[in-house]
C-alpha atoms as a PDB file:
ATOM      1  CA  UNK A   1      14.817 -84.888 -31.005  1.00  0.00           C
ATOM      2  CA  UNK A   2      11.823 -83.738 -29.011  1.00  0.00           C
ATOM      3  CA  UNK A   3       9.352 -85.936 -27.318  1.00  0.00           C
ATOM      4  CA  UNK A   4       6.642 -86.467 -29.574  1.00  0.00           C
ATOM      5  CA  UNK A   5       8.751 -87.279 -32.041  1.00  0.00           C
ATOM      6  CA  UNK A   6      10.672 -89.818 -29.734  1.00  0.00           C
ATOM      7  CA  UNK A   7       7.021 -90.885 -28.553  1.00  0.00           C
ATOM      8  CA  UNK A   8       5.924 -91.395 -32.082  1.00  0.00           C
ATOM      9  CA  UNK A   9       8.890 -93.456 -33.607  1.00  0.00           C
ATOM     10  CA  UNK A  10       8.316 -96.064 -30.562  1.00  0.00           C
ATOM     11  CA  UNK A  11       4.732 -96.725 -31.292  1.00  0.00           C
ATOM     12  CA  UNK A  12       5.058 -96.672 -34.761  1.00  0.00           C
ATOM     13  CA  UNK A  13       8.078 -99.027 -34.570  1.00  0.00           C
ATOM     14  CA  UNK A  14       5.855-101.006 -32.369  1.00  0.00           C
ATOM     15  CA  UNK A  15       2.973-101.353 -34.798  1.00  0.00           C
ATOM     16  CA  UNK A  16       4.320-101.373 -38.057  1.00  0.00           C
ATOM     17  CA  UNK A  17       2.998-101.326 -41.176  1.00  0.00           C
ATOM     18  CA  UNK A  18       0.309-103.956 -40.861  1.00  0.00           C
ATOM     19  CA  UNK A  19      -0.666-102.312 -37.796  1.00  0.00           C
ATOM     20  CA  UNK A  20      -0.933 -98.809 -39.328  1.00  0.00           C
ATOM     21  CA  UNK A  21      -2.896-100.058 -42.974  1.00  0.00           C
ATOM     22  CA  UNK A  22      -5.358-101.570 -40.626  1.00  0.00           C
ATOM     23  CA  UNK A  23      -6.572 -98.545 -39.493  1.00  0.00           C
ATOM     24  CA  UNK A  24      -7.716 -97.100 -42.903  1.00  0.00           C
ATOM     25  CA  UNK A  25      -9.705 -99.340 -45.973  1.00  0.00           C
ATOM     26  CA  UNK A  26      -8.708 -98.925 -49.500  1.00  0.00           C
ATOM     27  CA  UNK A  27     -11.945 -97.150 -50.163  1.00  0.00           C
ATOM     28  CA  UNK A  28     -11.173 -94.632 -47.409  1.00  0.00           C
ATOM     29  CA  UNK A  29      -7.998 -94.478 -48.815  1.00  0.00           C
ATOM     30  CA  UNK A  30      -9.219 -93.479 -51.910  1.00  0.00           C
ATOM     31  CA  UNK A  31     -11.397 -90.511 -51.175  1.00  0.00           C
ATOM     32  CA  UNK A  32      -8.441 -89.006 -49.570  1.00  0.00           C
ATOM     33  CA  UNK A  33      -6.517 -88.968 -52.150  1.00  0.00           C
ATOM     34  CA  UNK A  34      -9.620 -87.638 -54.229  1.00  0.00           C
ATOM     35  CA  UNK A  35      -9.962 -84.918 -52.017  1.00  0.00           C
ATOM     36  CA  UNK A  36      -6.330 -84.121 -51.386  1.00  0.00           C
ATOM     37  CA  UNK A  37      -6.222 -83.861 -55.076  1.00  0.00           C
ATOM     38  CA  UNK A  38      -9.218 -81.722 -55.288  1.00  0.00           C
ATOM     39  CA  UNK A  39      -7.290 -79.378 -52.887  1.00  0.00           C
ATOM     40  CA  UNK A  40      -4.126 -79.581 -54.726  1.00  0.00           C
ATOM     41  CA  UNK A  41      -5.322 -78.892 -58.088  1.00  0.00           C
ATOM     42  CA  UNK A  42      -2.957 -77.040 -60.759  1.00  0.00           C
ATOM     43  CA  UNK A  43       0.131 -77.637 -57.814  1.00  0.00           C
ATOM     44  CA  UNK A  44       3.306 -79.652 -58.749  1.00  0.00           C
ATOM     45  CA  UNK A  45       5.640 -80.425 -56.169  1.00  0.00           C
ATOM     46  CA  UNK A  46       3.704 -81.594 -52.528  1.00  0.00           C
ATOM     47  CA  UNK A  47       6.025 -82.104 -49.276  1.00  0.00           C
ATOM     48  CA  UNK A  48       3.956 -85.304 -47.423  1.00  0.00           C
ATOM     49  CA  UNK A  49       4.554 -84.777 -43.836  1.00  0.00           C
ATOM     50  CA  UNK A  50       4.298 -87.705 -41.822  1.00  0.00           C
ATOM     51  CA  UNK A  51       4.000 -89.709 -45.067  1.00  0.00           C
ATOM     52  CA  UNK A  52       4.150 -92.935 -43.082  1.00  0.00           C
ATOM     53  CA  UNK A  53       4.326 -95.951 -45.502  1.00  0.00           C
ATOM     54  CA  UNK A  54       3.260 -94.074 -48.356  1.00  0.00           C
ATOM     55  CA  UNK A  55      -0.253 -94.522 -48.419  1.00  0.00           C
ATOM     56  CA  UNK A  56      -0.784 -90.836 -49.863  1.00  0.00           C
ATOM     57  CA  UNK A  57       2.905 -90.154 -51.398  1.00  0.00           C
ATOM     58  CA  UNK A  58       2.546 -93.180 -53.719  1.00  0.00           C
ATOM     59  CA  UNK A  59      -0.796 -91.812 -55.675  1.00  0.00           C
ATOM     60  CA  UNK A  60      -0.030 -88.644 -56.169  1.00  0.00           C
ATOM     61  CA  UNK A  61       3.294 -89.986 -57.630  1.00  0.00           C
ATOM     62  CA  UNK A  62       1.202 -91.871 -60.002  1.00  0.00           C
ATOM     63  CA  UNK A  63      -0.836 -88.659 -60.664  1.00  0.00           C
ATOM     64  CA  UNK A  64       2.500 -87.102 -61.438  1.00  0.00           C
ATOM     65  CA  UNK A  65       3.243 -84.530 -59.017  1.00  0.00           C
ATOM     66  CA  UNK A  66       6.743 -84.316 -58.132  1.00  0.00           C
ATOM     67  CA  UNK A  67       6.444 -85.386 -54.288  1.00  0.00           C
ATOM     68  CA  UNK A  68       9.148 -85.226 -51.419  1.00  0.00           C
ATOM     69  CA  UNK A  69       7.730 -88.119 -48.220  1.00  0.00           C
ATOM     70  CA  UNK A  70       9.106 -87.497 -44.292  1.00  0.00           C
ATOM     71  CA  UNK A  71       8.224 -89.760 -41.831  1.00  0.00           C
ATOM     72  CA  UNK A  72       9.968 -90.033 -38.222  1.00  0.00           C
ATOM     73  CA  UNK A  73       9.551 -93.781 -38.586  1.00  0.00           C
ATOM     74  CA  UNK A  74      12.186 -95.655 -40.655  1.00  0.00           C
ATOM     75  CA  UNK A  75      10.373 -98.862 -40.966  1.00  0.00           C
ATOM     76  CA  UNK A  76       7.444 -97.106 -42.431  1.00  0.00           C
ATOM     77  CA  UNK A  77       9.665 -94.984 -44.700  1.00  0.00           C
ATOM     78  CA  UNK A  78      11.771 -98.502 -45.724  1.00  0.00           C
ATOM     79  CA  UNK A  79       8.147 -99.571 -46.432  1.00  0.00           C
ATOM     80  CA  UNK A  80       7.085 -96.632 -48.905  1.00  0.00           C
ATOM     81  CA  UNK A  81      10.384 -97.064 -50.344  1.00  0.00           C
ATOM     82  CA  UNK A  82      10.190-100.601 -51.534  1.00  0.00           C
ATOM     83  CA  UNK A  83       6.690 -99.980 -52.941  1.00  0.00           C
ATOM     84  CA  UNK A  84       7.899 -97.089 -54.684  1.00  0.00           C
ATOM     85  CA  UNK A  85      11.041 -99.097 -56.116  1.00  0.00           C
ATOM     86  CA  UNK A  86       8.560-102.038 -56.722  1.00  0.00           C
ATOM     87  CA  UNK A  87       6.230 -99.426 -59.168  1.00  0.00           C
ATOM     88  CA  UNK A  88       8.919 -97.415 -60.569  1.00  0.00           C
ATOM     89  CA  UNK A  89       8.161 -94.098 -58.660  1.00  0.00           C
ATOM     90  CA  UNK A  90      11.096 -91.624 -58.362  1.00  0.00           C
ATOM     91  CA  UNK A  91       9.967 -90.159 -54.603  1.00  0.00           C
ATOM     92  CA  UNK A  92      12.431 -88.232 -52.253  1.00  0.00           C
ATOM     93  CA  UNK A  93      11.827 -90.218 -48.547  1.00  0.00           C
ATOM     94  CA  UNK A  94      13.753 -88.828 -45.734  1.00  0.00           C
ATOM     95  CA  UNK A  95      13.482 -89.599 -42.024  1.00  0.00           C
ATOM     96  CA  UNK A  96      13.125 -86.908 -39.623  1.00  0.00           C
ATOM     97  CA  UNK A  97      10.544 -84.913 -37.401  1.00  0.00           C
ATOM     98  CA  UNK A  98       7.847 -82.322 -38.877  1.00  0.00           C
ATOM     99  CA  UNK A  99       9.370 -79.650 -36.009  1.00  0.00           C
ATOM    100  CA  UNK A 100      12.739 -79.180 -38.137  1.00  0.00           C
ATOM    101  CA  UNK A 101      12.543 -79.792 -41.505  1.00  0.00           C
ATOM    102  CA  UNK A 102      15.618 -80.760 -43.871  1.00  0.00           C
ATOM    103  CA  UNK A 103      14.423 -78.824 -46.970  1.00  0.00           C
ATOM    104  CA  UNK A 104      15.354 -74.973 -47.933  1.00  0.00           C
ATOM    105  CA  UNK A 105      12.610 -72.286 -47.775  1.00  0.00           C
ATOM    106  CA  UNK A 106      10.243 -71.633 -50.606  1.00  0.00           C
ATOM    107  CA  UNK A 107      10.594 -75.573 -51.725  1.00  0.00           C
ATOM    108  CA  UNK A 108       7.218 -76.985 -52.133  1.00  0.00           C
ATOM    109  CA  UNK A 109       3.800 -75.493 -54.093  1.00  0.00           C
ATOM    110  CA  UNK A 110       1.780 -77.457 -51.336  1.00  0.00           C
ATOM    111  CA  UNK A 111       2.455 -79.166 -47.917  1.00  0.00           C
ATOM    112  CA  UNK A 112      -0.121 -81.969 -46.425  1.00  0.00           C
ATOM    113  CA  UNK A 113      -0.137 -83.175 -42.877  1.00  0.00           C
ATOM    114  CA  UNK A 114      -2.650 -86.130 -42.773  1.00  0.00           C
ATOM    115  CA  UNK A 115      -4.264 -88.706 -40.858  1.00  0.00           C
ATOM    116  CA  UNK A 116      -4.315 -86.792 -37.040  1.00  0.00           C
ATOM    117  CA  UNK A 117      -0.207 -86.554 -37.307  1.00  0.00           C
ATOM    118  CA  UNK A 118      -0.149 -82.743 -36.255  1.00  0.00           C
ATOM    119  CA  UNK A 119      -2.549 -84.002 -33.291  1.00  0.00           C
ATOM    120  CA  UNK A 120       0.337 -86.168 -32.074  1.00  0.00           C
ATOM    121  CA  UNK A 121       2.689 -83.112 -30.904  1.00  0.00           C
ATOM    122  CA  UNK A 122       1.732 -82.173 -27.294  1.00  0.00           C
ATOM    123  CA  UNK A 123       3.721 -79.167 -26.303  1.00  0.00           C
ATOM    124  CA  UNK A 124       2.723 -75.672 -27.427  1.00  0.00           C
ATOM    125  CA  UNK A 125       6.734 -75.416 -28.411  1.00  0.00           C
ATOM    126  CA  UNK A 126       6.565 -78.185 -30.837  1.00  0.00           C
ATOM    127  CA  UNK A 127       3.213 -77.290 -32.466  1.00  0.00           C
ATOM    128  CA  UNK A 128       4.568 -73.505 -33.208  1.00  0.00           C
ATOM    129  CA  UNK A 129       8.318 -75.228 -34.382  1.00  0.00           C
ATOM    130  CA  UNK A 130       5.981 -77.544 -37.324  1.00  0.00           C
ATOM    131  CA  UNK A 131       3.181 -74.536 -38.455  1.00  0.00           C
ATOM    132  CA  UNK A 132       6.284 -72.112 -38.554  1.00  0.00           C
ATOM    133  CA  UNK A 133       8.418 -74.788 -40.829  1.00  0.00           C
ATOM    134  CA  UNK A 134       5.544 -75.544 -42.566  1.00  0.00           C
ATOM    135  CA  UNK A 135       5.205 -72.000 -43.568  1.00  0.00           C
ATOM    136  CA  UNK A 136       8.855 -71.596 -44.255  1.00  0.00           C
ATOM    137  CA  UNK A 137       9.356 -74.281 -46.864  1.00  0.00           C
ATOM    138  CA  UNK A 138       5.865 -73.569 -48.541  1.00  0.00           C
ATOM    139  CA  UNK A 139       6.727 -71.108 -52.249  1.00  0.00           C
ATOM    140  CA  UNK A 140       5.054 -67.831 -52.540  1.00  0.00           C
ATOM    141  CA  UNK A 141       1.410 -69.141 -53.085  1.00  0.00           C
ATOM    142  CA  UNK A 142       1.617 -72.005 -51.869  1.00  0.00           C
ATOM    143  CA  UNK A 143      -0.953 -74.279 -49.795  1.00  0.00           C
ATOM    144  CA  UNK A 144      -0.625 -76.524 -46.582  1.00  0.00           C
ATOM    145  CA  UNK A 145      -3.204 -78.957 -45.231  1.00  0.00           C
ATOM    146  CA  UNK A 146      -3.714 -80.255 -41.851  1.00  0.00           C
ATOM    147  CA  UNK A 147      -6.021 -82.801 -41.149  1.00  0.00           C
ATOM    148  CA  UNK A 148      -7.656 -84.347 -37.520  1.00  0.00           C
ATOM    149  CA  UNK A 149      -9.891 -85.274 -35.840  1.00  0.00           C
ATOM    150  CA  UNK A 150     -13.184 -82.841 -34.666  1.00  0.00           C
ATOM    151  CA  UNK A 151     -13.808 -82.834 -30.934  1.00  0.00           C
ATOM    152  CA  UNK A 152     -15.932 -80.758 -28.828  1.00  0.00           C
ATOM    153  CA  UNK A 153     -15.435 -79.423 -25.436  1.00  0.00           C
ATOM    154  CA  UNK A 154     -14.701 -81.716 -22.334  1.00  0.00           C
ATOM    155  CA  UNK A 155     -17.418 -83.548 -20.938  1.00  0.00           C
ATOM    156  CA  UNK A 156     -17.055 -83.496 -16.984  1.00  0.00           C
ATOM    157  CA  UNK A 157     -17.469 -87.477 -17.077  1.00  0.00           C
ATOM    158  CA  UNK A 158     -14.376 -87.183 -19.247  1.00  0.00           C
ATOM    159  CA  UNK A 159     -12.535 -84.712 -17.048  1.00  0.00           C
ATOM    160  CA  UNK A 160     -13.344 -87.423 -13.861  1.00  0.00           C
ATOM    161  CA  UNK A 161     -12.365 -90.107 -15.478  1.00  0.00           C
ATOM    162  CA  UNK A 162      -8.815 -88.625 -16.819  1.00  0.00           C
ATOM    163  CA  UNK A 163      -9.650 -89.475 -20.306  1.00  0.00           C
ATOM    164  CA  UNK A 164      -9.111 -85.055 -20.990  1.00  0.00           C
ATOM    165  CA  UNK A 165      -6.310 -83.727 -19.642  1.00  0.00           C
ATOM    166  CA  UNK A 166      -3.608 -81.077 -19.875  1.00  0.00           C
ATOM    167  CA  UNK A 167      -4.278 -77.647 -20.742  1.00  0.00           C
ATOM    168  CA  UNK A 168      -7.950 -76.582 -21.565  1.00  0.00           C
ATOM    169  CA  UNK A 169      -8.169 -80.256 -21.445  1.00  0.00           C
ATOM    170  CA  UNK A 170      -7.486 -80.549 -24.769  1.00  0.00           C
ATOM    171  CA  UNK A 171      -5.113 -84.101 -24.722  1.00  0.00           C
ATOM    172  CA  UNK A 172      -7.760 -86.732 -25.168  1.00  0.00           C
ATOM    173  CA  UNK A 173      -6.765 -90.591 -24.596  1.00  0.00           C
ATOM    174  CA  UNK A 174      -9.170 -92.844 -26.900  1.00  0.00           C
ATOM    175  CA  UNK A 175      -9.576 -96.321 -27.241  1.00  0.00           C
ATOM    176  CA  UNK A 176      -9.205 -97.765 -30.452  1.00  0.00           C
ATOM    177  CA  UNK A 177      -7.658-100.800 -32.255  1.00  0.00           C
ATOM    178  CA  UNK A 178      -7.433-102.671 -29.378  1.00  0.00           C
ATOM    179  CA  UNK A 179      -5.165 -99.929 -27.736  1.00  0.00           C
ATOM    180  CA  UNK A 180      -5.029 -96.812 -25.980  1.00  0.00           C
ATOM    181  CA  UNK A 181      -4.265 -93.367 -28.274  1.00  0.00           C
ATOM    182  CA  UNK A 182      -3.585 -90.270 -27.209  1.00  0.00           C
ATOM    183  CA  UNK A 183      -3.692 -87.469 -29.104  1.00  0.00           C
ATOM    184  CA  UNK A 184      -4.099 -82.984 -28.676  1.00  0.00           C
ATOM    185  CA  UNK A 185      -7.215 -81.474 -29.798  1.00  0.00           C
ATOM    186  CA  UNK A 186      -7.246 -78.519 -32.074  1.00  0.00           C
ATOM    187  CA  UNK A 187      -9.649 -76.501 -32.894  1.00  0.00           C
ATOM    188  CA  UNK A 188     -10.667 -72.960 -34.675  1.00  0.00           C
ATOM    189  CA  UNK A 189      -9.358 -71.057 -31.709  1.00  0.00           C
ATOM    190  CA  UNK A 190      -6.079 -73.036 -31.030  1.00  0.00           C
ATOM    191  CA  UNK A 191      -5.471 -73.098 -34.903  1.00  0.00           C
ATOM    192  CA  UNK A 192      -5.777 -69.206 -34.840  1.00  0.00           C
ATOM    193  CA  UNK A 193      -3.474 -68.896 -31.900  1.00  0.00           C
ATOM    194  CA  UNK A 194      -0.700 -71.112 -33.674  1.00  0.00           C
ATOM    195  CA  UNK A 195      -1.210 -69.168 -37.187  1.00  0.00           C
ATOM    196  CA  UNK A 196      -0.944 -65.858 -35.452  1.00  0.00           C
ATOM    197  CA  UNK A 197       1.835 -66.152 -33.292  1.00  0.00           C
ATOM    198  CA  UNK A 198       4.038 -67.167 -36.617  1.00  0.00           C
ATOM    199  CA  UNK A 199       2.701 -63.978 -38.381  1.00  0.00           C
ATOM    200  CA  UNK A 200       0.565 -66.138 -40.987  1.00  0.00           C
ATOM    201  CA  UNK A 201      -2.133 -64.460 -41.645  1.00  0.00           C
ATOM    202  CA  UNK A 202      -3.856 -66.012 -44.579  1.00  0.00           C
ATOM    203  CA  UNK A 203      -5.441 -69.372 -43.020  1.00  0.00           C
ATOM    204  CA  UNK A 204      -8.982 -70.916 -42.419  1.00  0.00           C
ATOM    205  CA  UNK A 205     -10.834 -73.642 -40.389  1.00  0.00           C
ATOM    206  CA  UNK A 206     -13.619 -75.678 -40.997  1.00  0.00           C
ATOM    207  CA  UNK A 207     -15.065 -78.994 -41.135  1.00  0.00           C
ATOM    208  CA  UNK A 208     -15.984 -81.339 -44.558  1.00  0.00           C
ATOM    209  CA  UNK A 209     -16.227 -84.462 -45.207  1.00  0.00           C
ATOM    210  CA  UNK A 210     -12.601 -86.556 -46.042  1.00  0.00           C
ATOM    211  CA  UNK A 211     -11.652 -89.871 -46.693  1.00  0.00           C
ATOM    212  CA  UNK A 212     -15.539 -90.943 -45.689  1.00  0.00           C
ATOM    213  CA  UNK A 213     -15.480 -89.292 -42.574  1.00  0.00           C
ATOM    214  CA  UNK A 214     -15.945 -85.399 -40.764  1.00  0.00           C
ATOM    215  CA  UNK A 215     -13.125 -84.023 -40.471  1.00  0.00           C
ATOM    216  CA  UNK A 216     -11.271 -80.821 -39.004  1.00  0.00           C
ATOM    217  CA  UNK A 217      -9.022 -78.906 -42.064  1.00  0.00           C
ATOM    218  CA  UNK A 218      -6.901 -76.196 -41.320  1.00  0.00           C
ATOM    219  CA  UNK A 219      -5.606 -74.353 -44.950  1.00  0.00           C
ATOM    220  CA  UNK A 220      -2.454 -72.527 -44.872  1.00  0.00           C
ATOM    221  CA  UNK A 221      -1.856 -69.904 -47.486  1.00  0.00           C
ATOM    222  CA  UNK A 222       1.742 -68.170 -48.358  1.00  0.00           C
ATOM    223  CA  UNK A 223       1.306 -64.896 -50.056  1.00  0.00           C
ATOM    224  CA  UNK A 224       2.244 -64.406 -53.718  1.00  0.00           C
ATOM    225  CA  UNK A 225       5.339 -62.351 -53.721  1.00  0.00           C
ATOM    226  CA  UNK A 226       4.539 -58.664 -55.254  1.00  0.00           C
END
């Protein structure tokens, strides 16, 4: 297993469920399913990568599309899955890391990465490994979102005070819910670099509003065979 993935099973482990749903409100909650469902439109089966508790696999269950959840955390899978059991909801969870994926090619009509969980994979090796798997399971036509966080360049306060870092100093640590985060930023030009050095061609950028907040989206398209 590679280090992110190692990195984020510990601190998900550590703050569980109740730690994670404190991050996001209901409402919040709401308008991204709204929107992922605006996005989705007219697409059946959805692969929910980095699913964590369920939060987004569980209402578009409910919505009926036919939805597989993967989540490198098992308590937050265990979680989804008793909710799901609790409701009734046939879902497929599995545990395992977004930079190998357990499903055959040409699986899902759509793949969504939410919540900054593509932002958590520092090394250029793992972030090539996920858009290239991503693009491999996704059907002729089909659709992937990524969602994060927008940032703009490093300040030179921030570069002083080692809060950027890394290459481009694009690994930002943040405080937030009473503890440090750490996450890569992405942007149009590191987006582009990722997308063209799998071959995908058909992809965009750009910033809209999600979940009641501005957000960075990158769109994935997989040509229609023919």
């Amino acid at each position: 297993m590679l280090n992110s993935a190692l990195r984020s099973r510990a601190e998900y482990e550590e703050l569980g469920v109740e730690g994670l749903a404190s991050r996001t409100t209901p409402e919040r909650d709401a308008a991204t399913v709204e929107a992922v469902e605006e996005l989705l439109e007219g697409r059946e089966s959805v692969l929910d990568l980095c699913c964590g508790y369920g939060r987004i696999s569980l209402p578009l269950r409910r919505s009926g599309k036919v939805v597989r959840a993967l989540d490198i955390s098992p308590n937050l899978i265990e979680a989804g899955q008793a909710k799901a059991r609790e409701e009734g909801l046939s879902i497929d969870w599995a545990i395992g890391s977004m930079t190998d994926l357990p499903y055959k090619s040409d699986s899902f009509d759509a793949v969504i990465c939410l919540w900054t969980a593509f932002h958590e994979l520092f090394a250029e090796d793992e972030q090539m490994s996920t858009i290239w798997e991503i693009s491999r399971v996704l059907k002729p036509g089909g659709l992937a979102v990524i969602e994060g966080p927008i940032w703009g360049p490093a300040t030179a306060s921030e570069i002083a005070n080692g809060l950027r870092q890394g290459p481009e100093h694009r690994i930002v640590t943040t405080e937030q819910f009473g503890s440090s985060s750490v996450h890569f930023i992405h942007d149009e030009a590191s987006y582009g670099r990722l997308c063209a050095a799998a071959g995908i061609e058909d992809y965009k950028v750009y910033k809209r509003e999600w979940g009641g907040r501005r957000r960075l989206i990158l769109e994935i398209r997989q040509p229609t065979n023919g």
